[in-house]
Protein backbone atom coordinates (compact mmCIF):
# COMPACT_ATOMS: atom_id res chain seq x y z
CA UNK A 1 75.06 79.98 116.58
CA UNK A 2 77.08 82.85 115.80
CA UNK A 3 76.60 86.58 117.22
CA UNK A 4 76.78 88.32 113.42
CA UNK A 5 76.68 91.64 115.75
CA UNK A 6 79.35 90.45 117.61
CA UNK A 7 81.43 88.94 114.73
CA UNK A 8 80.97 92.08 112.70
CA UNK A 9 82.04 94.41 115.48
CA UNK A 10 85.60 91.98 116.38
CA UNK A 11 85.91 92.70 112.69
CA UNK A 12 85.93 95.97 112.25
CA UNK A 13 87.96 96.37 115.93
CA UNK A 14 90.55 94.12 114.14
CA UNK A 15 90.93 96.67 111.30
CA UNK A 16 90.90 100.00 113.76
CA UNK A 17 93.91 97.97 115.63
CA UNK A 18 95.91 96.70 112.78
CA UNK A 19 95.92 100.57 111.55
CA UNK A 20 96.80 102.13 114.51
CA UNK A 21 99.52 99.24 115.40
CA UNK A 22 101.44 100.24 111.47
CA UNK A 23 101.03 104.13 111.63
CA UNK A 24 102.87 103.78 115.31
CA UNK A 25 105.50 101.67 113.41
CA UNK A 26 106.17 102.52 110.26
CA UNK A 27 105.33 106.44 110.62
CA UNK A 28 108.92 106.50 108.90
CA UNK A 29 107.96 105.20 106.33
CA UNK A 30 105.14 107.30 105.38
CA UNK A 31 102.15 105.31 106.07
CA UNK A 32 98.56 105.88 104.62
CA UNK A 33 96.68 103.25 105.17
CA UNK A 34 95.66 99.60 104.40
CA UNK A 35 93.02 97.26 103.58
CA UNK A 36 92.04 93.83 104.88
CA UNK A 37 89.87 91.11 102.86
CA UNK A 38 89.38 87.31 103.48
CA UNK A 39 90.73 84.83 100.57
CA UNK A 40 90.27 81.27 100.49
CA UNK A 41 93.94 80.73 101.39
CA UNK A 42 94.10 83.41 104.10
CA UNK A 43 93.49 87.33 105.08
CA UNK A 44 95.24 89.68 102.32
CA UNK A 45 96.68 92.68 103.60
CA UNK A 46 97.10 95.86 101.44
CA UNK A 47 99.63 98.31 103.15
CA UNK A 48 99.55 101.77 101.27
CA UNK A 49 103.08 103.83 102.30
CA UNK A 50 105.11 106.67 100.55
CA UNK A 51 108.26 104.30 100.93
CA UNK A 52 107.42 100.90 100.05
CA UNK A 53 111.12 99.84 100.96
CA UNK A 54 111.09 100.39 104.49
CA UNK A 55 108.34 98.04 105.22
CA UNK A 56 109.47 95.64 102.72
CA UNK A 57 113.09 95.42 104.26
CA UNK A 58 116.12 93.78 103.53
CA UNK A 59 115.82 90.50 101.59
CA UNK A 60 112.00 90.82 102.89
CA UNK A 61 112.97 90.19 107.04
CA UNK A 62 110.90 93.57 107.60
CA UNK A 63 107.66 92.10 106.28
CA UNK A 64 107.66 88.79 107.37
CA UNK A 65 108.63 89.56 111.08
CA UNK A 66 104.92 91.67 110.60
CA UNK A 67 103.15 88.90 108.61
CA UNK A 68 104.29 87.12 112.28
CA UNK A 69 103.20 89.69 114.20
CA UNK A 70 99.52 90.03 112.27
CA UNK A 71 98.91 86.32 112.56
CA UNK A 72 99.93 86.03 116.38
CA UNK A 73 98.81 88.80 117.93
CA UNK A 74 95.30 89.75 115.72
CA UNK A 75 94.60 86.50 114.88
CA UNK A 76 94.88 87.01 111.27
CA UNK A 77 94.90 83.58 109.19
CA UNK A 78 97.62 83.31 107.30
CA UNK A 79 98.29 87.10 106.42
CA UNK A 80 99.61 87.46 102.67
CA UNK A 81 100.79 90.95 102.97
CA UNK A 82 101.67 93.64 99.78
CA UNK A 83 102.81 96.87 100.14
CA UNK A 84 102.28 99.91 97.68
CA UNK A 85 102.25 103.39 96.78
CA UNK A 86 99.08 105.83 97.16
CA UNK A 87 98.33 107.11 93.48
CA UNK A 88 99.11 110.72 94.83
CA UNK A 89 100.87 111.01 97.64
CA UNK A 90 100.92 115.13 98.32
CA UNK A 91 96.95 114.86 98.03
CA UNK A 92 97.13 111.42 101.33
CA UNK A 93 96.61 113.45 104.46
CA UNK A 94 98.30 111.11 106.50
CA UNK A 95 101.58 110.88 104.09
CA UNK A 96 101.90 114.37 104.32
CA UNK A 97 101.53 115.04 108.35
CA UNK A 98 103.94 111.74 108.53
CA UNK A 99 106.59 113.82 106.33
CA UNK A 100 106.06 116.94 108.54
CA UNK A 101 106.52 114.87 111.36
CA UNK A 102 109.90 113.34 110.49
CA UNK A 103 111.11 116.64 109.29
CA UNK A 104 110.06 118.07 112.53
CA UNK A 105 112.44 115.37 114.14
CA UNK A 106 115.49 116.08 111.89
CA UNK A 107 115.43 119.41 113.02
CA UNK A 108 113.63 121.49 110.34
CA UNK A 109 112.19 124.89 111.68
CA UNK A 110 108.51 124.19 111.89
CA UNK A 111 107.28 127.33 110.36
CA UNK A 112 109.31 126.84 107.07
CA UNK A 113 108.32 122.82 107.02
CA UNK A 114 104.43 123.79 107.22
CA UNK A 115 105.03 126.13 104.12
CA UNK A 116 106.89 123.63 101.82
CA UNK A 117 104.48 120.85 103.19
CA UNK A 118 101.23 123.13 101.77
CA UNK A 119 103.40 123.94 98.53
CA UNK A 120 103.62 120.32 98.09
CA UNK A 121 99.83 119.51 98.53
CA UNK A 122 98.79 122.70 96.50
CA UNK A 123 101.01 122.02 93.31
CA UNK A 124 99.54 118.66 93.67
CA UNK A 125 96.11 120.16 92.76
CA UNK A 126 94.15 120.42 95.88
CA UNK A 127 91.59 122.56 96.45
CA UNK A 128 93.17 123.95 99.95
CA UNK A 129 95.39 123.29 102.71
CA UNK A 130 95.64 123.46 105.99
CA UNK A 131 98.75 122.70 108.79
CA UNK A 132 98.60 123.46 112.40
CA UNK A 133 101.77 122.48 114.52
CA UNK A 134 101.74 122.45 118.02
CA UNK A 135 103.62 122.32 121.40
CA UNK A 136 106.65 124.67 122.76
CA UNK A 137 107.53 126.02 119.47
CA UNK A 138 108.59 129.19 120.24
CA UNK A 139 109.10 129.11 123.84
CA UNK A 140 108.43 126.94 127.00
CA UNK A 141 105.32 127.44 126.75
CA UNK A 142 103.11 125.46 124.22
CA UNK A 143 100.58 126.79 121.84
CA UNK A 144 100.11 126.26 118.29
CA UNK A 145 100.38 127.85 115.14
CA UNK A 146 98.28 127.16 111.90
CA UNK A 147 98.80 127.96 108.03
CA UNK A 148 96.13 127.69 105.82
CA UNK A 149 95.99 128.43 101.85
CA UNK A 150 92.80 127.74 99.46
CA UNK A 151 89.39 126.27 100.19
CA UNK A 152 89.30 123.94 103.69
CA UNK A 153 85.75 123.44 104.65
CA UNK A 154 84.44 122.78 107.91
CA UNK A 155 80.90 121.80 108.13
CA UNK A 156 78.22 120.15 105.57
CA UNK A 157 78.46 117.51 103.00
CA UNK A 158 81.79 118.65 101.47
CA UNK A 159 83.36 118.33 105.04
CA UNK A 160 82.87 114.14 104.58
CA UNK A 161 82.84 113.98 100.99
CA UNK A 162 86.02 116.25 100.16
CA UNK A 163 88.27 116.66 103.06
CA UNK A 164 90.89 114.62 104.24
CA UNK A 165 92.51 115.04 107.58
CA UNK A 166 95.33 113.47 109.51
CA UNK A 167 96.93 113.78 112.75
CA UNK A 168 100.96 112.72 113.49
CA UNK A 169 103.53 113.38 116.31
CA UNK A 170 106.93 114.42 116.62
CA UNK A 171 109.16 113.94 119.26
CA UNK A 172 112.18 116.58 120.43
CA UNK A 173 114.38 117.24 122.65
CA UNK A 174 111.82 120.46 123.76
CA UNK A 175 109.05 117.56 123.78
CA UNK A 176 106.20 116.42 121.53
CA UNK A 177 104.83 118.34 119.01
CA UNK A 178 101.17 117.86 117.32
CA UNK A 179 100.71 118.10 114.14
CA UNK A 180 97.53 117.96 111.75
CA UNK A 181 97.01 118.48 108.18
CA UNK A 182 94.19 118.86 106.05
CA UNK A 183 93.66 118.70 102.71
CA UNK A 184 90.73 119.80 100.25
CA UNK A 185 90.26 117.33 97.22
CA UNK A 186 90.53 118.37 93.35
CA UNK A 187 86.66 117.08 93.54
CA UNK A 188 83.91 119.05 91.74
CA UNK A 189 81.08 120.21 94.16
CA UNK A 190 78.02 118.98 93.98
CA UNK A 191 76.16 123.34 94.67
CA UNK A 192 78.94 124.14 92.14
CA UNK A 193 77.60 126.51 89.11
CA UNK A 194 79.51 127.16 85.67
CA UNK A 195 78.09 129.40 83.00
CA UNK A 196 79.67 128.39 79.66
CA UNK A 197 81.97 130.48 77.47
CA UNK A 198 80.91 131.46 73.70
CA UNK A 199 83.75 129.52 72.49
CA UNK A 200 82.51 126.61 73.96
CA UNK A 201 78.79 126.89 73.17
CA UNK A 202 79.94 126.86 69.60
CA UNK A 203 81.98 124.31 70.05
CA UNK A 204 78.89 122.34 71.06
CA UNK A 205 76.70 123.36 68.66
CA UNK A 206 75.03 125.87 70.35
CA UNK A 207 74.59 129.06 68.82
CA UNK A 208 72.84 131.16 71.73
CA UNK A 209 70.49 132.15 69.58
CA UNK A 210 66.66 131.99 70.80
CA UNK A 211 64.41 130.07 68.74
CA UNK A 212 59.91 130.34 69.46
CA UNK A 213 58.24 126.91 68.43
CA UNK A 214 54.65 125.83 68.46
CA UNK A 215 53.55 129.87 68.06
CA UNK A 216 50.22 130.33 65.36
CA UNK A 217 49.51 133.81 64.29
CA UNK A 218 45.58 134.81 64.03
CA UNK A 219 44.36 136.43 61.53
CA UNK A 220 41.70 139.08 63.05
CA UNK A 221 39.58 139.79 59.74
CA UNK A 222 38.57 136.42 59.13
CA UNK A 223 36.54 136.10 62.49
CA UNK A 224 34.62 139.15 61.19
CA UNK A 225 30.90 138.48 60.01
CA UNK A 226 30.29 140.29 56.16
CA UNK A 227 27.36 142.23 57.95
CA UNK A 228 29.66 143.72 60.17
CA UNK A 229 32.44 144.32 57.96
CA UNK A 230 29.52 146.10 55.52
CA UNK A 231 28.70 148.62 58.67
CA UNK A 232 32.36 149.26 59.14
CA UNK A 233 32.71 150.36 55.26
CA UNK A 234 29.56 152.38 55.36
CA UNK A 235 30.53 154.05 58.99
CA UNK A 236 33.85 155.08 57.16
CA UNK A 237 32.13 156.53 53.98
CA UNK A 238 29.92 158.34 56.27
CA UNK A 239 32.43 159.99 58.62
CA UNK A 240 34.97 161.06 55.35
CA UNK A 241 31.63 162.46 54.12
């Protein structure tokens, strides 16, 4: 009988070392992710990259020299494997801190790399930004350096739901640098509060006005007995007397 804990766990071990084997590759080529799903004629690989033609190759050699790679060393059966774009690339953590890497490495000064890297992610539409590069970027020795522009959360729900965060390395000739990126999402929070415009209650249909329902008035005189409304009359003749 089969271990499902067991078989679950190779699984999802198989995934973690497929994605760390490509972003070690194909760094160059911008990697940012893939996906991995059983079909009745094999395993279908989806390999998301920023540029699709590196991994693709010449004449396809590039791909299937990996499709022989996935299927002998991870024991994938009969790998079927497609390569394609993110929908945005600026807002793919890992896209961007790959493109900050190989900039890095063609000799870019680091400060002004970070900068157009968060101009990139910002006209994009994120929400905020966040680089930190680090190593012996100023002098032997290391430290780091972080720019930061927007909203970039750190803690609660938004931190999982929101944030997207990526890690890449560059090597030089004054040795590796570390670099991370993090983006903020153009996604709506869920404590977020709007209070609507006039223009756009009218266009609506709401006026703003404030309309009472379901409110009887009560007529005071007609709870009044005759008797007593007799006395009242006489009490008044008596006192304008």
């Amino acid at each position: 009988m089969v271990d499902i804990k067991k078989y679950f766990l190779q699984k999802s071990m198989t995934r973690v070392m497929v994605d760390e084997f490509l972003a070690k590759e194909y760094y160059n080529a911008e990697y940012a992710g893939s996906e991995i799903s059983k079909t009745p004629m094999g395993t279908r690989v989806t390999i998301y990259a920023g540029r699709p033609a590196i991994i693709i190759g010449k004449d396809g050699k590039t791909i299937k020299r990996l499709a022989q790679i996935l299927e002998k060393y991870f024991n994938l059966e009969n790998p079927q494997i497609t390569v394609t774009q993110p929908e945005k690339p600026e807002l793919n953590a890992r896209v961007m801190a790959f493109r900050l890497a190989v900039t890095l490495e063609k000799g870019y000064h680091f400060r002004r790399a970070a900068f157009i890297t968060i101009r990139k992610i910002m006209n994009a539409g994120a929400l905020g930004a966040e680089v930190i590069v680090s190593g012996k970027i100023t002098s032997e020795r290391a430290k780091f350096e972080k720019l930061k522009e927007g909203i970039v959360y750190k803690t609660g729900n938004n931190l999982d739901v929101m944030v997207d965060r990526a890690i890449a390395i560059a090597t030089l000739k004054m040795g590796i640098y570390g670099v991370e990126v993090v983006i903020t999402k153009p996604l709506r929070t869920i404590d977020k509060i709007s209070l609507k415009q006039p223009s756009e209650a009218g266009a609506t249909g709401e006026t703003g006005e404030i309309r009472v329902t379901n409110v009887r008035i009560i007529d005071e005189t007609q709870n009044v007995k005759p008797e007593e409304q007799q006395r009242g009359e006489g009490g008044n003749d008596q006192e304008s007397q």
